[in-house]
C-alpha atoms as a PDB file:
ATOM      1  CA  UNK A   1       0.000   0.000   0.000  1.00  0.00           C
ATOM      2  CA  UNK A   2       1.141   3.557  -0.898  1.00  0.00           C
ATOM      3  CA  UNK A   3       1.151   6.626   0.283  1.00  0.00           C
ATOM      4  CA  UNK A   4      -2.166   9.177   0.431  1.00  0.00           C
ATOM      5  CA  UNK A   5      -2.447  12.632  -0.943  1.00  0.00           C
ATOM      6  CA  UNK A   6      -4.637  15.291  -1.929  1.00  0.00           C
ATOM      7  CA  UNK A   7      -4.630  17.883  -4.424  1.00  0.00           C
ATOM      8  CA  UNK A   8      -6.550  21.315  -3.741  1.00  0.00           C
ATOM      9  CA  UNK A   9      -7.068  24.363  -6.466  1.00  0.00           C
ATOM     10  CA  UNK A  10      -8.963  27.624  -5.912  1.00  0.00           C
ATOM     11  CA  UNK A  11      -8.545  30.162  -9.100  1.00  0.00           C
ATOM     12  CA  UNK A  12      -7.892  33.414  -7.393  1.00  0.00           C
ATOM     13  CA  UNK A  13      -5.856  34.021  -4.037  1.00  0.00           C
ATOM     14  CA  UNK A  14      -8.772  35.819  -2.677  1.00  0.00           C
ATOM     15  CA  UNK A  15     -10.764  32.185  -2.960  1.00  0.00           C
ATOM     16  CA  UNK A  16     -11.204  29.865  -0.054  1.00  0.00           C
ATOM     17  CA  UNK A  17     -10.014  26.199   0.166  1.00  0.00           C
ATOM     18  CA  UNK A  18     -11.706  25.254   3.268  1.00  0.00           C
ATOM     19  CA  UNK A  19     -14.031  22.927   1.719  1.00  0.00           C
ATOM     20  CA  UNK A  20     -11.896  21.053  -0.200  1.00  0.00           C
ATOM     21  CA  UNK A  21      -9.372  20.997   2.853  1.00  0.00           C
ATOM     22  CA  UNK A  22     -12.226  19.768   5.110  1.00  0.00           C
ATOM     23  CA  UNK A  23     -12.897  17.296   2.634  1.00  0.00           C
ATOM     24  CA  UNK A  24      -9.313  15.639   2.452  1.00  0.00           C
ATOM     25  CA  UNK A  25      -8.571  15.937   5.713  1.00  0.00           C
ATOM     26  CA  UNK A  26     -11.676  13.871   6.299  1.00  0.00           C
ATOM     27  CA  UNK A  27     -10.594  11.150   3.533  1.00  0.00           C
ATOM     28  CA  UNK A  28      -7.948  11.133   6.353  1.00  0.00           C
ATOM     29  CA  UNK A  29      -5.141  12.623   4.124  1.00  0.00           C
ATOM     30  CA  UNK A  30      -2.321  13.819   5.886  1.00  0.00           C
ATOM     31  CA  UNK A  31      -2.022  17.297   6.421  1.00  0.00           C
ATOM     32  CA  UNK A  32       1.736  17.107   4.877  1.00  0.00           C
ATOM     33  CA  UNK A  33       0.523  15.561   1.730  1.00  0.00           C
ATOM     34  CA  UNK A  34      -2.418  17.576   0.709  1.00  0.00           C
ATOM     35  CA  UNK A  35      -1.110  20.427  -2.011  1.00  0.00           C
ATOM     36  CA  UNK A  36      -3.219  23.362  -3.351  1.00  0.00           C
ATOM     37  CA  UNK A  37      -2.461  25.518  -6.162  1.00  0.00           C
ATOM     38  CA  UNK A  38      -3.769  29.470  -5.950  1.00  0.00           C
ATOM     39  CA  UNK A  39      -4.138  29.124  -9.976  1.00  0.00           C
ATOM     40  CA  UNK A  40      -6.925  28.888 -12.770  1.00  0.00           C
ATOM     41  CA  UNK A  41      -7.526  25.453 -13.825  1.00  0.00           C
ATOM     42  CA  UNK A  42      -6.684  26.349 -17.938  1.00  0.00           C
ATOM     43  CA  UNK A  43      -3.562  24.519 -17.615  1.00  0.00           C
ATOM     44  CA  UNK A  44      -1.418  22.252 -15.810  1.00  0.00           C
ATOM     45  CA  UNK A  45       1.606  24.717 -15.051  1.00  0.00           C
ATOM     46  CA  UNK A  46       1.086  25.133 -11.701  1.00  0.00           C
ATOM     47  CA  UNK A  47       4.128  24.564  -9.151  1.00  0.00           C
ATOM     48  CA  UNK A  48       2.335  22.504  -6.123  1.00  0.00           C
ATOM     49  CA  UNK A  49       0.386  20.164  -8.982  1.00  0.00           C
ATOM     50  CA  UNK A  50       3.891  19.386 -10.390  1.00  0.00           C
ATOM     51  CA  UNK A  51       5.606  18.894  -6.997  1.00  0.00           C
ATOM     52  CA  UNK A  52       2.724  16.824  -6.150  1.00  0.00           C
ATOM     53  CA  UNK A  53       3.101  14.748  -9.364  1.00  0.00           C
ATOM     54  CA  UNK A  54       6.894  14.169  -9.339  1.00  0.00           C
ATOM     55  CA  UNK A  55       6.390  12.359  -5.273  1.00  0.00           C
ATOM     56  CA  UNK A  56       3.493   9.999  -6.515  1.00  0.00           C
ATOM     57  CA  UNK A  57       4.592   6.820  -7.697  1.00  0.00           C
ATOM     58  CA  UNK A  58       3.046   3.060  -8.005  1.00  0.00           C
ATOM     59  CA  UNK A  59      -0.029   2.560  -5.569  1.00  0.00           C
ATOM     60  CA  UNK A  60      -0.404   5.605  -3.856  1.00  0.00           C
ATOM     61  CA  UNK A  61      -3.695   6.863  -3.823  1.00  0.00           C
ATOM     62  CA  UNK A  62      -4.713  10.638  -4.880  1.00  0.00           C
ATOM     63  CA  UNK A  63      -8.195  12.390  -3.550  1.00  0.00           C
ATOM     64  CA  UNK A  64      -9.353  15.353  -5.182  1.00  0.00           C
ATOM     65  CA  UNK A  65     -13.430  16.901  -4.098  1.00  0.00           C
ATOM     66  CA  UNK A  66     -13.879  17.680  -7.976  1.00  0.00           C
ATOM     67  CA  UNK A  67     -12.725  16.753 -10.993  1.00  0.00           C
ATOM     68  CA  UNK A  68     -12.788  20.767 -11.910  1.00  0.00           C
ATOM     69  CA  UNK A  69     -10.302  21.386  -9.312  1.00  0.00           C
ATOM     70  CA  UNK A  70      -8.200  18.740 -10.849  1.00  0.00           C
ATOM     71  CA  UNK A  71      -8.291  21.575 -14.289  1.00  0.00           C
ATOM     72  CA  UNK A  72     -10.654  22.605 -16.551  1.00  0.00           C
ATOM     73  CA  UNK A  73      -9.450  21.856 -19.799  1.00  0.00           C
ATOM     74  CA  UNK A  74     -11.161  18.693 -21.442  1.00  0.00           C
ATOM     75  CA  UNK A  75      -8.638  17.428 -23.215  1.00  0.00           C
ATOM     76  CA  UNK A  76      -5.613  18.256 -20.803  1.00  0.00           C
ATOM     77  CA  UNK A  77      -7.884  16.535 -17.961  1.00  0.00           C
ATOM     78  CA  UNK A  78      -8.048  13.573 -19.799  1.00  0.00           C
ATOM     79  CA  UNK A  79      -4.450  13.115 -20.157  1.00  0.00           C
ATOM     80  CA  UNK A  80      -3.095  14.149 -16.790  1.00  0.00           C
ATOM     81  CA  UNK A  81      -5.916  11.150 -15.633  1.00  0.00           C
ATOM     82  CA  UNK A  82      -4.243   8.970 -18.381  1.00  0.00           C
ATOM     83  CA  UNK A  83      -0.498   9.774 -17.038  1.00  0.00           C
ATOM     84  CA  UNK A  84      -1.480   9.369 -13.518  1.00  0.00           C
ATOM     85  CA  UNK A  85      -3.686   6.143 -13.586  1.00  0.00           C
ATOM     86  CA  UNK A  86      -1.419   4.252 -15.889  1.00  0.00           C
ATOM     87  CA  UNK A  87       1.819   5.392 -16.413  1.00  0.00           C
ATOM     88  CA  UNK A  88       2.569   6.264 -12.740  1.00  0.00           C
ATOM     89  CA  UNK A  89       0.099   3.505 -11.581  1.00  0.00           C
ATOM     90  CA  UNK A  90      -1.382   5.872  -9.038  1.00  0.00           C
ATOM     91  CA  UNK A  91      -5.335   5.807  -7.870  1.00  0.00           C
ATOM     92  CA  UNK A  92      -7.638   8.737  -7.830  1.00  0.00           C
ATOM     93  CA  UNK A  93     -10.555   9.440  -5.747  1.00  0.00           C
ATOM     94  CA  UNK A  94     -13.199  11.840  -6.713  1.00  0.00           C
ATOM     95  CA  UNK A  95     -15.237  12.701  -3.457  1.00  0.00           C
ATOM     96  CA  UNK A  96     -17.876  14.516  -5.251  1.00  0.00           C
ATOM     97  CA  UNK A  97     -18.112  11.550  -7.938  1.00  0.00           C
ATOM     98  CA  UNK A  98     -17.927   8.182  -6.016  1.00  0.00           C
ATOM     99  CA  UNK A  99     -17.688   6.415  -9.991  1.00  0.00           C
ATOM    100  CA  UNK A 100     -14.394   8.199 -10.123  1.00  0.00           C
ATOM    101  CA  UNK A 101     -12.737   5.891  -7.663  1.00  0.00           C
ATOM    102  CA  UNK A 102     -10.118   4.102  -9.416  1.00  0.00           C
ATOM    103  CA  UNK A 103      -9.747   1.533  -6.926  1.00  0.00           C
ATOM    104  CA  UNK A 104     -13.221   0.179  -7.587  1.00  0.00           C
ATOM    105  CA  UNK A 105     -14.383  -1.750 -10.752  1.00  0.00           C
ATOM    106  CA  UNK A 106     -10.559  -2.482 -11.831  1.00  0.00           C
ATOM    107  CA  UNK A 107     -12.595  -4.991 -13.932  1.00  0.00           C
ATOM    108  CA  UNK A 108     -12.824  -3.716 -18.287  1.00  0.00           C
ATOM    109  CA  UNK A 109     -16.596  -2.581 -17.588  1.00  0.00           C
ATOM    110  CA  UNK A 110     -15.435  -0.862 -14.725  1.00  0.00           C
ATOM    111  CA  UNK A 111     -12.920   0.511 -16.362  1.00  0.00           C
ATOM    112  CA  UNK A 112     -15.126   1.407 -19.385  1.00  0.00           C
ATOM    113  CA  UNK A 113     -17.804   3.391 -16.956  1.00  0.00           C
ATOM    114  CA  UNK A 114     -15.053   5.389 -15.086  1.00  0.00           C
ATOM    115  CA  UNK A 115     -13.663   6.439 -18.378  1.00  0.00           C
ATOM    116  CA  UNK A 116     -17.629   7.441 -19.142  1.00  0.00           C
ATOM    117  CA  UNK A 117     -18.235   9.651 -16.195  1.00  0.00           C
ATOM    118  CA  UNK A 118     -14.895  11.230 -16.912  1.00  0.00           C
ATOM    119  CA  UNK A 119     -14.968  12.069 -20.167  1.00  0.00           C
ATOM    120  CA  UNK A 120     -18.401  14.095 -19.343  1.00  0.00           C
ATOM    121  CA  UNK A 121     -17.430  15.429 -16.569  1.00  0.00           C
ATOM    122  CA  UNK A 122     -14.001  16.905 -18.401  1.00  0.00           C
ATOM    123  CA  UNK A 123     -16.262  18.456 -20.965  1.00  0.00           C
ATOM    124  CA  UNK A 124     -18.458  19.765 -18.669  1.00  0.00           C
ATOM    125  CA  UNK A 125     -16.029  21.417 -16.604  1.00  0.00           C
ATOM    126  CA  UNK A 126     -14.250  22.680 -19.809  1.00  0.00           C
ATOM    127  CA  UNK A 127     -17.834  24.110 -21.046  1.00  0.00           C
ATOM    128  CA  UNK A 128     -18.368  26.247 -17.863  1.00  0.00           C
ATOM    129  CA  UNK A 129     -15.317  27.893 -17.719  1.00  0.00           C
ATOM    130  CA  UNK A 130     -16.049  28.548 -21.578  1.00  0.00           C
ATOM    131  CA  UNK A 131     -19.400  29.966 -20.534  1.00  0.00           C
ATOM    132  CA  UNK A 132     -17.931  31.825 -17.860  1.00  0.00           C
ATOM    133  CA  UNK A 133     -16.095  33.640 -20.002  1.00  0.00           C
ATOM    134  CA  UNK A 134     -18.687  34.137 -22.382  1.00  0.00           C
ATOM    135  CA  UNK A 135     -20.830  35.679 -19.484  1.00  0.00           C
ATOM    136  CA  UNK A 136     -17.405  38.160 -18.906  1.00  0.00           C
ATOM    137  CA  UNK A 137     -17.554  39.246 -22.169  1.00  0.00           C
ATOM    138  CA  UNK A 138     -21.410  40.133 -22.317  1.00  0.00           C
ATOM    139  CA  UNK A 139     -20.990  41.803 -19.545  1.00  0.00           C
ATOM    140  CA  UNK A 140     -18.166  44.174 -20.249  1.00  0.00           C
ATOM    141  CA  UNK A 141     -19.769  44.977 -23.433  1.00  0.00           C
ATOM    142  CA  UNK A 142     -23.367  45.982 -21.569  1.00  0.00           C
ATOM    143  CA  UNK A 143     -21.235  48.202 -19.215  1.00  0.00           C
ATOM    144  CA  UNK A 144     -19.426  49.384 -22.203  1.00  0.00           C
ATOM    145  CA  UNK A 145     -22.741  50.403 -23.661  1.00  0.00           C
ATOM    146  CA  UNK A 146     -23.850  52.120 -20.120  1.00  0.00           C
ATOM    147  CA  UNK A 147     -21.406  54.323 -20.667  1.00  0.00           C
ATOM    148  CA  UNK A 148     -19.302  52.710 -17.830  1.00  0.00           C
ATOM    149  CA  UNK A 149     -15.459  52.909 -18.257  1.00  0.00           C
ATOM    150  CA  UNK A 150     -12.876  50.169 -17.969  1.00  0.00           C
ATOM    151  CA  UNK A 151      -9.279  50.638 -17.731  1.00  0.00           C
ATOM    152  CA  UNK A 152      -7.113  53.930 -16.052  1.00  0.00           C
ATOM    153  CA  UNK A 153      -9.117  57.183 -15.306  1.00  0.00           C
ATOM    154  CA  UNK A 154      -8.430  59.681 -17.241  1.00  0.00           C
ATOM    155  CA  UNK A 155      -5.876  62.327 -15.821  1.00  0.00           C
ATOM    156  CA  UNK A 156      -7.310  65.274 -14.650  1.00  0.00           C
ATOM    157  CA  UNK A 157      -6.726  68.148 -17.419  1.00  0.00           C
ATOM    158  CA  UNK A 158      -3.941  71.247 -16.477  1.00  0.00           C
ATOM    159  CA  UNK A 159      -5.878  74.154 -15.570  1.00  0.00           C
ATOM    160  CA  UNK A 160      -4.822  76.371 -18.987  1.00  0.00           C
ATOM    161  CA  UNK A 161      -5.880  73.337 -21.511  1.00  0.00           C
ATOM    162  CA  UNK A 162      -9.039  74.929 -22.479  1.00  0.00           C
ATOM    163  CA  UNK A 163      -7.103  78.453 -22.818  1.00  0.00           C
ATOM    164  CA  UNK A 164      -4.291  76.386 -25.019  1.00  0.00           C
ATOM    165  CA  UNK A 165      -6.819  74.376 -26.738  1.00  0.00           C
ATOM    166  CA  UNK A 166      -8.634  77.802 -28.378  1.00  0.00           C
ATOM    167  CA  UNK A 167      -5.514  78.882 -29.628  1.00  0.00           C
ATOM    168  CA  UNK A 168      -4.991  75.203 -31.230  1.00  0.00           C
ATOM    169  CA  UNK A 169      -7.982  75.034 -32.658  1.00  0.00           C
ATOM    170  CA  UNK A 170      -7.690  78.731 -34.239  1.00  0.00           C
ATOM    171  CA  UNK A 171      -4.469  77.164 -35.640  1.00  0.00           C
ATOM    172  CA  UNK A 172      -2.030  79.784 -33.425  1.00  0.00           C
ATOM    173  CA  UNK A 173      -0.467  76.705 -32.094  1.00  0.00           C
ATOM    174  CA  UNK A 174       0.777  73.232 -33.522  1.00  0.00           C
ATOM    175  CA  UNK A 175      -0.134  70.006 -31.855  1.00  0.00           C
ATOM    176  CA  UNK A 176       3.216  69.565 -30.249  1.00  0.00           C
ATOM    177  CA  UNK A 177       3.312  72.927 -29.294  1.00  0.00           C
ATOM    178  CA  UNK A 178       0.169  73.076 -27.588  1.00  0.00           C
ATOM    179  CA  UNK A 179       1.470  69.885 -25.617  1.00  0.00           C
ATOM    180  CA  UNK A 180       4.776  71.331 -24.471  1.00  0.00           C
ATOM    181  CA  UNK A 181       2.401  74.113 -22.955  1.00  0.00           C
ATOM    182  CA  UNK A 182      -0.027  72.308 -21.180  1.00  0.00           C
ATOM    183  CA  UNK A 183       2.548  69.589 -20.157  1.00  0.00           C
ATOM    184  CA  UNK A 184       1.150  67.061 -21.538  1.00  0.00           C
ATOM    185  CA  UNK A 185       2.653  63.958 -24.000  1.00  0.00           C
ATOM    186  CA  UNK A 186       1.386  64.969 -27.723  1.00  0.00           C
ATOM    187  CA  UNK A 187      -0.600  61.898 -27.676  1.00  0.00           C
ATOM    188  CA  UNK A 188      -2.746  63.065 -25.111  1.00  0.00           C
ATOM    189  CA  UNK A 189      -2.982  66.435 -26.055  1.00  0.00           C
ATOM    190  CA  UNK A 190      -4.428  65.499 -29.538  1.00  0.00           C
ATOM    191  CA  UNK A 191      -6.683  63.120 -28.339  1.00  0.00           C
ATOM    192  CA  UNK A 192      -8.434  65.347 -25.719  1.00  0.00           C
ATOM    193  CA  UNK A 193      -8.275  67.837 -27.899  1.00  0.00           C
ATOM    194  CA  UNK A 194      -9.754  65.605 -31.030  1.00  0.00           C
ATOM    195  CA  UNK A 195     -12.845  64.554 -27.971  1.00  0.00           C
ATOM    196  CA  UNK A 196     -13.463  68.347 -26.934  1.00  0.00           C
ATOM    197  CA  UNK A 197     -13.980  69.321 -30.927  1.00  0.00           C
ATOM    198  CA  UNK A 198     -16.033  66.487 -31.089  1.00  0.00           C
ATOM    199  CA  UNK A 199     -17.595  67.567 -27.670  1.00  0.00           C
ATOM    200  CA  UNK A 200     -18.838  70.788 -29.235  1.00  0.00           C
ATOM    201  CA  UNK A 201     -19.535  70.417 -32.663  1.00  0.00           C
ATOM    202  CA  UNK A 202     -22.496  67.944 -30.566  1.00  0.00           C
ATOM    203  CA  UNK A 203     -20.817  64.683 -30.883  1.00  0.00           C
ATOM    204  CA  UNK A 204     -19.924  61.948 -28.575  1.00  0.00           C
ATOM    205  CA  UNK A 205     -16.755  62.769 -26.272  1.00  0.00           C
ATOM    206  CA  UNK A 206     -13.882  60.434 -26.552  1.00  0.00           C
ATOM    207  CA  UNK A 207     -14.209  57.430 -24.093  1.00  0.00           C
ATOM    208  CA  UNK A 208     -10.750  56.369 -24.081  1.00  0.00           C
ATOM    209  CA  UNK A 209      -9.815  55.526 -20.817  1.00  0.00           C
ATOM    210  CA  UNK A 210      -5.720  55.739 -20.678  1.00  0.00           C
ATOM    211  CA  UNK A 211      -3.595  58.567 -21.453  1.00  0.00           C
END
């Protein structure tokens, strides 16, 4: 019989892992074996997951609460389960999923239904952190449409822009000349100066964000 260990992953460091913590330590895994990962689940590059990997070896057994905290990339999933369960030889326990215990049904049906329940449970997991996404997106480009911001405020302008600004626009000053005034990069100058003419000849104000 091998050893016991227990893999943990929250996405963000501001996430909790005290249910999946609970959970191991009540598979009675040993505090010194369980390692968590503060990553997303997109990939396997995360340092504890590969320290983790390189001290299993031939009949130790793994527990994990979820097969999304194992990763959520379908096919990536499916080959770290491939790597562990039969090149290294190691078991895996799935609390959440009691059909992903490879220590049962080491039989070829049992084999066949565990690779089942995995396979849709790797797509699933790889579907809702597609849809997750998706739901980012949507809802950046609602805001957007709100009229709320993203990115840097805008800088506050100097207090003689507007003065320097009439004197651009009668054409007394270049571009780069009415920057150097106002002290601000050319870039900048143009731009807010390109969203105030807009501004008053009644269109919409630049919303660029950055300077």
């Amino acid at each position: 019989m091998g050893n016991t260990y227990g893999y943990a992953r929250v996405s963000t460091k501001e996430q909790k892992e005290d249910r999946q913590m609970i959970a191991l330590m009540e598979a009675e895994v040993p505090r010194k074996n369980i390692y968590m990962d503060k990553q997303s689940g997109k990939d396997f590059e995360r340092p504890m997951y590969k320290r983790m990997t390189r001290r299993l070896k031939e009949e130790d057994l793994l527990y994990i609460k979820s097969i999304d905290r194992l990763g959520r990339d379908y096919e990536e999933i499916l080959e770290q389960w491939r790597v562990l369960t039969r090149e290294k030889r190691v078991d895996i326990v799935v609390l959440d999923m009691p059909l992903l215990d490879t220590r049962r049904g080491k039989d070829l049906m049992g084999a066949f239904l565990s690779d089942i329940v995995l396979q849709v449970l790797s797509f699933v997991a790889e579907n809702e952190r597609n849809d997750i996404r998706q739901r980012q997106k949507e809802g950046i480009e609602a805001a957007k449409q709100k009229g709320v911001r993203f990115g840097r405020p805008q800088k506050p302008l100097p207090d003689n822009f507007y003065q320097v600004f009439e004197k651009w626009m009668a054409g007394e000053l270049t571009c780069r000349g009415a920057a150097k005034l106002c002290g601000m990069p050319v870039a900048s100058f143009c731009r807010r100066g390109e969203a105030q003419k807009r501004l008053l000849s009644g269109g919409a104000a630049d919303g660029s964000g950055s300077n």
